[in-house]
Protein backbone atom coordinates (compact mmCIF):
# COMPACT_ATOMS: atom_id res chain seq x y z
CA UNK A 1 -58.63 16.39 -5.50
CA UNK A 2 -55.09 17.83 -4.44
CA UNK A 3 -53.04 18.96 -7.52
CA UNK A 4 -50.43 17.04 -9.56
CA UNK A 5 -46.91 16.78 -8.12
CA UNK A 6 -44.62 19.41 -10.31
CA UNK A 7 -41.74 17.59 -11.53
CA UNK A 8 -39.35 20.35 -13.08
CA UNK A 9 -36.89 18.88 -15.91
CA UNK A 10 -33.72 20.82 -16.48
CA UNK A 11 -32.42 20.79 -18.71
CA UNK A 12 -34.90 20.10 -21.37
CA UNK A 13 -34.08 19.41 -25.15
CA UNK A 14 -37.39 18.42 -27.12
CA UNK A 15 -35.54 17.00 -29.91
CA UNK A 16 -34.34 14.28 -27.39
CA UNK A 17 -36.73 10.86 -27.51
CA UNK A 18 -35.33 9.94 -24.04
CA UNK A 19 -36.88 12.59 -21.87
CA UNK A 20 -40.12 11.90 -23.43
CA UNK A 21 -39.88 8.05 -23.21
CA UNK A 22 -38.93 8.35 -19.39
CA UNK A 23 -41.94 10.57 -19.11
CA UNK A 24 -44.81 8.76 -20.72
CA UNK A 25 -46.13 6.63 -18.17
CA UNK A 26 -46.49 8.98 -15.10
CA UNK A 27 -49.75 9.49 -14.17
CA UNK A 28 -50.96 13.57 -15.40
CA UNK A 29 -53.51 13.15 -12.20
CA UNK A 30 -50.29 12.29 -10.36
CA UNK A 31 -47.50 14.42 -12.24
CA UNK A 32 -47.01 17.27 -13.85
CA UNK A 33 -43.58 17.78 -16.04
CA UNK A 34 -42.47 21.21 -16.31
CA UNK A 35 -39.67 22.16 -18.40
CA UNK A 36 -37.61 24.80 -17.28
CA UNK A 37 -34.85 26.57 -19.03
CA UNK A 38 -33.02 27.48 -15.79
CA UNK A 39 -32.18 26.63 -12.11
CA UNK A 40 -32.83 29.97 -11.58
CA UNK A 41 -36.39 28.79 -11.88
CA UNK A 42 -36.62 26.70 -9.28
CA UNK A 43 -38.98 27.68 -6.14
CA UNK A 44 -36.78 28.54 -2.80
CA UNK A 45 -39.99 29.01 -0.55
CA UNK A 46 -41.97 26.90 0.81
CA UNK A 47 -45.02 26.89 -0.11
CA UNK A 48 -44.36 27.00 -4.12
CA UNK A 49 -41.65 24.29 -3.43
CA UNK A 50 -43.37 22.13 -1.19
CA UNK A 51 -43.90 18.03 -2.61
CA UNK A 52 -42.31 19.38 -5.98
CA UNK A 53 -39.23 17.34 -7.36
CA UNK A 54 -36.20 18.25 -10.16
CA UNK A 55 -34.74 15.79 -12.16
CA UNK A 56 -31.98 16.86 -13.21
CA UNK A 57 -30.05 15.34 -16.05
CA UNK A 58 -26.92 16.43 -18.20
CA UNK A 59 -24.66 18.53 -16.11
CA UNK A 60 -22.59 20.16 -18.96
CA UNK A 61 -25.53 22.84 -19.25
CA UNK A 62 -24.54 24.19 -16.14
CA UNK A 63 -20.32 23.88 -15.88
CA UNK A 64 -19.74 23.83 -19.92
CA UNK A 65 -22.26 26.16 -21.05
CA UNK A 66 -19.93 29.25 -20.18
CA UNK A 67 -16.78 30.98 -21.94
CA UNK A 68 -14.32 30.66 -19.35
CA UNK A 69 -12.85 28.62 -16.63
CA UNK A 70 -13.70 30.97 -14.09
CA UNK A 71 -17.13 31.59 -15.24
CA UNK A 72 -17.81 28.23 -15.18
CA UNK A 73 -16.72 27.43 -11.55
CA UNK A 74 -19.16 30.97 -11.08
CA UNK A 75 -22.01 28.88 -12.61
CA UNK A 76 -21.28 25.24 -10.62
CA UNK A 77 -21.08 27.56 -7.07
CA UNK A 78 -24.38 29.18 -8.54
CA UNK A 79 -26.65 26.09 -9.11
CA UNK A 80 -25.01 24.57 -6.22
CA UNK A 81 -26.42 27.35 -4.05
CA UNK A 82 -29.99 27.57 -6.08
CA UNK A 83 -30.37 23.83 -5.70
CA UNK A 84 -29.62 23.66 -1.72
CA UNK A 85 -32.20 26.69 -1.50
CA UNK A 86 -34.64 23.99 -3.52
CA UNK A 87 -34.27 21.62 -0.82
CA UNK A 88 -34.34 23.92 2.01
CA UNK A 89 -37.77 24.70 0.85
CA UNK A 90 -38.94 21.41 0.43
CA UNK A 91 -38.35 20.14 -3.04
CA UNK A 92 -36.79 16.58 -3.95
CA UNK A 93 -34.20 16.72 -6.40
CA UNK A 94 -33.52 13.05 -8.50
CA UNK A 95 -30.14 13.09 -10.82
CA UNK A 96 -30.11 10.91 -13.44
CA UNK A 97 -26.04 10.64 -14.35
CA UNK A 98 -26.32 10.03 -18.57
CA UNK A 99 -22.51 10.38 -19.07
CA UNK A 100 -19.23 9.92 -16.68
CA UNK A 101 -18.20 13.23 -17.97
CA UNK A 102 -19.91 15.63 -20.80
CA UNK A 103 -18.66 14.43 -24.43
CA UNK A 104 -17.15 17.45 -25.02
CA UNK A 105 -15.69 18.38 -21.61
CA UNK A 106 -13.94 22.01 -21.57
CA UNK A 107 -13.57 22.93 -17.91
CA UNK A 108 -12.78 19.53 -15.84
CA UNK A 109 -12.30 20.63 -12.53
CA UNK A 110 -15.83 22.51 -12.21
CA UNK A 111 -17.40 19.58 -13.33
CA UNK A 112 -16.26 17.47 -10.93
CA UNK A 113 -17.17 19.17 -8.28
CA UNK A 114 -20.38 19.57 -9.20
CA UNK A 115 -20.77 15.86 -9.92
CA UNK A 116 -18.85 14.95 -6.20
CA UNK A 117 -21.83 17.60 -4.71
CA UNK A 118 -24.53 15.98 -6.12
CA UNK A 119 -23.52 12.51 -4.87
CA UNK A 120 -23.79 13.86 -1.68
CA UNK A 121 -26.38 16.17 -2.20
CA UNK A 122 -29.01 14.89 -4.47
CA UNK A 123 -32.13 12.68 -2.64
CA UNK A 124 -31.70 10.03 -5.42
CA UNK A 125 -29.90 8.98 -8.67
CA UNK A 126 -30.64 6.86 -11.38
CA UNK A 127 -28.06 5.00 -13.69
CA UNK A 128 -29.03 3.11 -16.94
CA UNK A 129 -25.54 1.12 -17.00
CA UNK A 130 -25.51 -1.57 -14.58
CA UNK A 131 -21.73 -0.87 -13.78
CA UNK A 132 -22.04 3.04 -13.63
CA UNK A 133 -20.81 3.11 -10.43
CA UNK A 134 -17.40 1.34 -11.07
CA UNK A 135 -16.87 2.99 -13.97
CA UNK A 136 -17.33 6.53 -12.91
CA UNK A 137 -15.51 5.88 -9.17
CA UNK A 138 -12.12 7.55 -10.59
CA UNK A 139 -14.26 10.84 -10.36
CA UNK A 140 -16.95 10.56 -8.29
CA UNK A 141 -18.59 7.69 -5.84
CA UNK A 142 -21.78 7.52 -6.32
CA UNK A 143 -23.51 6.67 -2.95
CA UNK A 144 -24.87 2.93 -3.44
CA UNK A 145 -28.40 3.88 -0.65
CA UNK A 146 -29.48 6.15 -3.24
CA UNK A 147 -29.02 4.64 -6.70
CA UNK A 148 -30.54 3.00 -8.62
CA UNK A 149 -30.79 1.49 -12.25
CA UNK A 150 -33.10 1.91 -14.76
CA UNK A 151 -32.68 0.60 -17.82
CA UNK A 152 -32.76 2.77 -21.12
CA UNK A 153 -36.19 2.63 -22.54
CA UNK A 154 -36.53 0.99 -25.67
CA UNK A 155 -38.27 2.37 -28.34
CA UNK A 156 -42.45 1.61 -28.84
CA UNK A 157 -43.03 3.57 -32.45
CA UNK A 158 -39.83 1.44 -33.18
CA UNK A 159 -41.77 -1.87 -32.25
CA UNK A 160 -44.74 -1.20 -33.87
CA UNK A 161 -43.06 -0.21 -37.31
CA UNK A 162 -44.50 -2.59 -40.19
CA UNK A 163 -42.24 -1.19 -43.01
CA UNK A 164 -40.91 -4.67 -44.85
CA UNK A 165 -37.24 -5.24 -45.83
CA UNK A 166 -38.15 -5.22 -48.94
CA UNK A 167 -40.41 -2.08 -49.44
CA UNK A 168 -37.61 -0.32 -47.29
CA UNK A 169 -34.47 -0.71 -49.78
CA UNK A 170 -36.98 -0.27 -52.94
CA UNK A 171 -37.69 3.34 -51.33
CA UNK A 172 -33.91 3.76 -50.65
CA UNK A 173 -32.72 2.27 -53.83
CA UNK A 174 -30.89 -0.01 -52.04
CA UNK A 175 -30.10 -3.31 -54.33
CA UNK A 176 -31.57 -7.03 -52.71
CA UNK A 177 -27.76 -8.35 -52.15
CA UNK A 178 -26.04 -5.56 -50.75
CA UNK A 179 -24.89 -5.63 -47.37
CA UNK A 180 -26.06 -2.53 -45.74
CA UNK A 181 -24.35 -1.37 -42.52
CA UNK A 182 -26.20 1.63 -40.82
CA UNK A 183 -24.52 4.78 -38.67
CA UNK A 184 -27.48 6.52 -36.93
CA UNK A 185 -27.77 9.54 -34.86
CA UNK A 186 -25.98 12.84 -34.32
CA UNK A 187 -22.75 13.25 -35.72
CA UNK A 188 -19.91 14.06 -33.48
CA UNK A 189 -16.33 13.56 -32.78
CA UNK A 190 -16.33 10.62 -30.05
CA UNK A 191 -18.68 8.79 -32.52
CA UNK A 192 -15.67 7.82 -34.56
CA UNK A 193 -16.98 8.14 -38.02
CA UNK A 194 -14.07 8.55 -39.61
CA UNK A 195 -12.56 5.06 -38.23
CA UNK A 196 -15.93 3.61 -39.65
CA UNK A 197 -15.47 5.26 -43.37
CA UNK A 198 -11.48 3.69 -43.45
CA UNK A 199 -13.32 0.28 -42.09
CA UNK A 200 -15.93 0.56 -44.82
CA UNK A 201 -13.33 0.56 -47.17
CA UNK A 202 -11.31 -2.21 -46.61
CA UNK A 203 -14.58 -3.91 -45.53
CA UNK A 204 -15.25 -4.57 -49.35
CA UNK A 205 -12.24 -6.88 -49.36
CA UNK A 206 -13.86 -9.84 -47.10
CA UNK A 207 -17.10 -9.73 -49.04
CA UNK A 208 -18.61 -11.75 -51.37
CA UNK A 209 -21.53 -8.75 -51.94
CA UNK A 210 -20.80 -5.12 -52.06
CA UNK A 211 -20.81 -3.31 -48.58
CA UNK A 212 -22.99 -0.16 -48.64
CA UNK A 213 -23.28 2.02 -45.44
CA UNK A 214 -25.61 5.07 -44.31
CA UNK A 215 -25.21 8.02 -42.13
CA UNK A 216 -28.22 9.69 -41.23
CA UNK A 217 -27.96 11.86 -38.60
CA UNK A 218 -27.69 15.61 -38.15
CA UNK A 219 -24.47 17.52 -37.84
CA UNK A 220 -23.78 18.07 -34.46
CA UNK A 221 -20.80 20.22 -32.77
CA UNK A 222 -17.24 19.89 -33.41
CA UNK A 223 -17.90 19.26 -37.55
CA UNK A 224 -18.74 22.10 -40.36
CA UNK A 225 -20.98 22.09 -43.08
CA UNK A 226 -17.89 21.64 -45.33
CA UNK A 227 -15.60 19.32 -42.95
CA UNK A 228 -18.64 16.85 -43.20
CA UNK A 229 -18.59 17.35 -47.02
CA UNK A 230 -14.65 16.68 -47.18
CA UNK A 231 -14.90 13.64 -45.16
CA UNK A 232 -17.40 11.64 -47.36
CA UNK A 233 -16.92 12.66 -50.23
CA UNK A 234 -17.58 11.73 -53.34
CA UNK A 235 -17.52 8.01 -52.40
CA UNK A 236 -20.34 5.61 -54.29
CA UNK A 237 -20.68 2.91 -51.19
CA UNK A 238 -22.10 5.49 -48.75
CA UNK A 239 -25.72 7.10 -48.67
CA UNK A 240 -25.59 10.39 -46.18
CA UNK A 241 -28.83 11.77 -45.04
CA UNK A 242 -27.23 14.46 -43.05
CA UNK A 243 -30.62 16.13 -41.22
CA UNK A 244 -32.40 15.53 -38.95
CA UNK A 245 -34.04 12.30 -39.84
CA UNK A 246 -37.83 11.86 -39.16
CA UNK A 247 -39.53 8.69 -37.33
CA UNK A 248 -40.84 7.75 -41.31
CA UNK A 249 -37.16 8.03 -42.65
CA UNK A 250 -35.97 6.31 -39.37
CA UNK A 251 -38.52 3.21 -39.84
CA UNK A 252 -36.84 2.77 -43.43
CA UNK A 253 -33.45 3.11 -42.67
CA UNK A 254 -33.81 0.52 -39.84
CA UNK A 255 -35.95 -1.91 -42.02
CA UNK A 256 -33.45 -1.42 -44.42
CA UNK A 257 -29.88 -2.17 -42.84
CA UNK A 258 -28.27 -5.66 -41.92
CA UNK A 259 -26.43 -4.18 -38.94
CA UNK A 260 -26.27 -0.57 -37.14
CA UNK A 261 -22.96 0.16 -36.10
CA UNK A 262 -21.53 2.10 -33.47
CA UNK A 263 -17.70 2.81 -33.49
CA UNK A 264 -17.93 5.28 -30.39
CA UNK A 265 -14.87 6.00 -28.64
CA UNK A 266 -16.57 5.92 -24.80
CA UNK A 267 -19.85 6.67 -23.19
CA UNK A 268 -22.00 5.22 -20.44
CA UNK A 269 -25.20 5.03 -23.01
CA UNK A 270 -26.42 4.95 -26.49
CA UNK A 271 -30.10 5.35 -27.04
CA UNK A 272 -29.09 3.84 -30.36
CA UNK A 273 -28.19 0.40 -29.17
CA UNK A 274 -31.77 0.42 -27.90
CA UNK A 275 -33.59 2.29 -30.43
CA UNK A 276 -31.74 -0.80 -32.53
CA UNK A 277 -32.91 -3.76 -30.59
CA UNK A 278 -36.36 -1.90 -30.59
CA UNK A 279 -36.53 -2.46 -35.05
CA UNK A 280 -34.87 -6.13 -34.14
CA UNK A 281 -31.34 -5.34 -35.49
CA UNK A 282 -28.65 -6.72 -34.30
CA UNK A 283 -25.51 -3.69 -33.27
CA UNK A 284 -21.47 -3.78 -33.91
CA UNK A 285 -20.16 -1.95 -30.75
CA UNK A 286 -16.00 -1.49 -29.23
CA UNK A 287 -15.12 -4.19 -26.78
CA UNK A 288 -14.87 -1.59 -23.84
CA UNK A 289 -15.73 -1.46 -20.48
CA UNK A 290 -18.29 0.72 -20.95
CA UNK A 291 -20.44 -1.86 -23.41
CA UNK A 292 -19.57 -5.01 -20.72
CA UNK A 293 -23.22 -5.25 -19.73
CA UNK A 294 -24.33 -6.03 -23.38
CA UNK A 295 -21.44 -7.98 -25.36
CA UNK A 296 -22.97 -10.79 -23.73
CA UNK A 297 -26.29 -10.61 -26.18
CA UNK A 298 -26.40 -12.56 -28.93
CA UNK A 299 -27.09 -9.60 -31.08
CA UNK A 300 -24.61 -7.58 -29.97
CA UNK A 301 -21.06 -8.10 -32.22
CA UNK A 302 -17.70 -7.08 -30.71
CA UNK A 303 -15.02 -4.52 -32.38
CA UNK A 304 -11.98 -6.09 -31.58
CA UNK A 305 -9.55 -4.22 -32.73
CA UNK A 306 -7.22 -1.87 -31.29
CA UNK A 307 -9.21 1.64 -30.46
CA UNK A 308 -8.73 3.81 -33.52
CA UNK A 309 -7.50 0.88 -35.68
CA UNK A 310 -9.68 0.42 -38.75
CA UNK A 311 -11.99 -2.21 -37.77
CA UNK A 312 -12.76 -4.03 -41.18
CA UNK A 313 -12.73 -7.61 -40.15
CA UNK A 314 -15.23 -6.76 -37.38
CA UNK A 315 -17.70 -5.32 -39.88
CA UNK A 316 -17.64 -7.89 -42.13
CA UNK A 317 -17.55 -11.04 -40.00
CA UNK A 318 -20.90 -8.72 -38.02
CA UNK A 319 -22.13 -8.08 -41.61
CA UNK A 320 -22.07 -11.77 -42.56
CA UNK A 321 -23.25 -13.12 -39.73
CA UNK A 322 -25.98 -10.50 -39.55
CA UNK A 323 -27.14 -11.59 -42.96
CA UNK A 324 -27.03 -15.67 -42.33
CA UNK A 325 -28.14 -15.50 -39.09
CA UNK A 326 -31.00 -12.67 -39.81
CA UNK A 327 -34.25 -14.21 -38.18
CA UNK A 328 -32.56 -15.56 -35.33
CA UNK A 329 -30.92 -11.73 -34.52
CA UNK A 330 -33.64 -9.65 -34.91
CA UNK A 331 -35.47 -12.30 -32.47
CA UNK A 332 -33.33 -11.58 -30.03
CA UNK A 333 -33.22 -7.85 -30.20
CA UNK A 334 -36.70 -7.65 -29.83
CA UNK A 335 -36.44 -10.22 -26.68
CA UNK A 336 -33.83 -7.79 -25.20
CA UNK A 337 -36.30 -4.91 -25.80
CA UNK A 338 -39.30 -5.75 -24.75
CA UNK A 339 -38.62 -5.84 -21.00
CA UNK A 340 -37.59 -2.68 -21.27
CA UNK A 341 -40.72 -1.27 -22.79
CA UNK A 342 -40.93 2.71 -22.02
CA UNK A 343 -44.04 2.26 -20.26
CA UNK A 344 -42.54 -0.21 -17.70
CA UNK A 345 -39.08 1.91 -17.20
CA UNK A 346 -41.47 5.19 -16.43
CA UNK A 347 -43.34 3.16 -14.33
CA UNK A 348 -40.50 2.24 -12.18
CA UNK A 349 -39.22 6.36 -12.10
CA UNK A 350 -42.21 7.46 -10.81
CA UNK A 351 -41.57 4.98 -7.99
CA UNK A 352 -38.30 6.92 -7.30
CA UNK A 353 -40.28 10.62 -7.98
CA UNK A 354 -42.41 10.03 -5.33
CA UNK A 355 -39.57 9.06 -3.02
């Protein structure tokens, strides 16, 4: 029996579901994953690099990863060279484009390039967003032969949670008649949690029943210990669970909120939006571009208003219907999901690994 097909992952971050999710139905007779921590790992003979593959995923660990302009247009030129040495030897190399540009984007013009060399580069690339390609062509065209989309896994722990409405806010000490808005994930800048604490606020003012919303989530870059503390402070209509929150805490949370909302200022994804549709709850999300392929869901709400506006009316009209209409939503989240069950998504990649 010949040996598994190597399929290095750079970069790898454990504490991301996603990589594992995309990796869970490949075949261990047929694949072997192996993490590595740099390019500089890759094979460049033969032999060693022979029917191997790289998927490659977010760029900013090789062009934003760096202290300096220059050293980052050092590192691009770098893994451009290590990677065309990959191929030369044999290996495939997949790209799977998460992001338009890195959230937190220091040195532009190096990661650009790199992005324009892959295109032309790479043996294949995956998108999750159907309209990837149009909304990334100010930057970089992304060569339609060789891509292909794959939807964002939804979440299977997430379907298979039993945890009740009801035993959910009695562990949270959340009251029956509250309306309970959730803000899950890492917090960072482009997530626009402030906008969502000054919505929260005047929220209160179209409701009936008190508003309550939760952040769980660890503290991610850009924000201090004490900039986090300033910006919620003392405030008796929000419950923070700033950590990192565990698949136990995540199945109450989830059980426990009307609506999870998501006031980011851009990006291609959000595991969140799926992770949401996986526990049957219905998302709030800004009426960009970026989010075209799922305002048309029924359980999908629209911000409309201005970017960096408060959005109060939004939340509450999502809140309310989220509440009347609750059966009906989290049937339709689940529909949405269940196509896109992990199993079937890794299915289809290791189409595309073997090439």
């Amino acid at each position: 029996m010949s040996e598994p097909r190597r399929v290095f992952v750079y970069p790898h971050y454990a504490n991301n579901p996603w990589q594992g999710l995309m990796y869970s139905g490949l075949d261990p007779e047929e694949f072997h994953t192996v993490p590595i921590a740099s390019l500089d790992e890759l094979p460049t003979e033969a032999r060693a690099a022979e029917d191997s593959v790289l998927h490659l995923n977010w760029t900013a660990a090789i062009s934003q990863s760096v202290p300096s302009l220059v050293e980052s247009f050092g590192a691009v030129a770098s893994a451009m060279g290590r990677l065309e040495a990959y191929q030369r030897a044999g290996g495939r190399i997949v790209w799977t484009i998460h992001n338009a540009l890195p959230h937190e984007v220091f040195y532009l013009g190096p990661e650009i390039e790199l992005c324009r060399w892959l295109c032309d580069r790479v043996d294949a690339i995956t998108v999750m967003n159907p309209d990837t390609a149009r909304l990334v062509a100010h930057l970089y065209l992304l060569p339609a032969e060789k891509t292909r989309v794959l939807s964002h896994p939804s979440y299977p722990d997430a379907q298979a949670s039993t945890v009740t409405r009801a035993q959910a806010r009695s562990e949270l000490g959340l009251a029956e008649a509250e309306r309970v808005a959730l803000f899950f994930g890492m917090l960072r800048p482009y997530k626009g949690i402030e906008r969502l604490l000054a919505s929260l606020t005047r929220a209160d003012h179209h409701a009936d029943e008190p508003t309550r919303l939760m952040i769980a989530g660890a503290r991610g870059p850009g924000y201090t210990e004490a900039g986090i503390t300033t910006l919620l402070g003392a405030r008796d209509d929000v419950s923070a669970y700033i950590e990192h929150v565990s698949d136990e805490r995540a199945d109450l949370l989830f059980a426990a909120c009307d609506l999870v909302v998501l006031p980011y200022r851009g990006g291609l994804n959000s595991g969140v939006v799926y992770l949401a549709a996986s526990y049957g709850r219905p998302v709030l999300v800004p009426q960009i571009r970026e989010n075209t392929h799922l305002l048309s869901e029924p359980w999908v709400f629209p911000i409309t208003e201005p970017s960096e506006a408060p959005f109060a009316e939004s939340l509450s009209q999502a809140l309310e219907h989220a509440v009347s209409e609750r059966a009906e939503l989290e049937a339709a989240a689940r529909a949405f999901a269940e196509p896109r069950a992990a199993i079937r998504v890794s299915t289809d990649f290791a189409e595309i690994l073997r090439g």
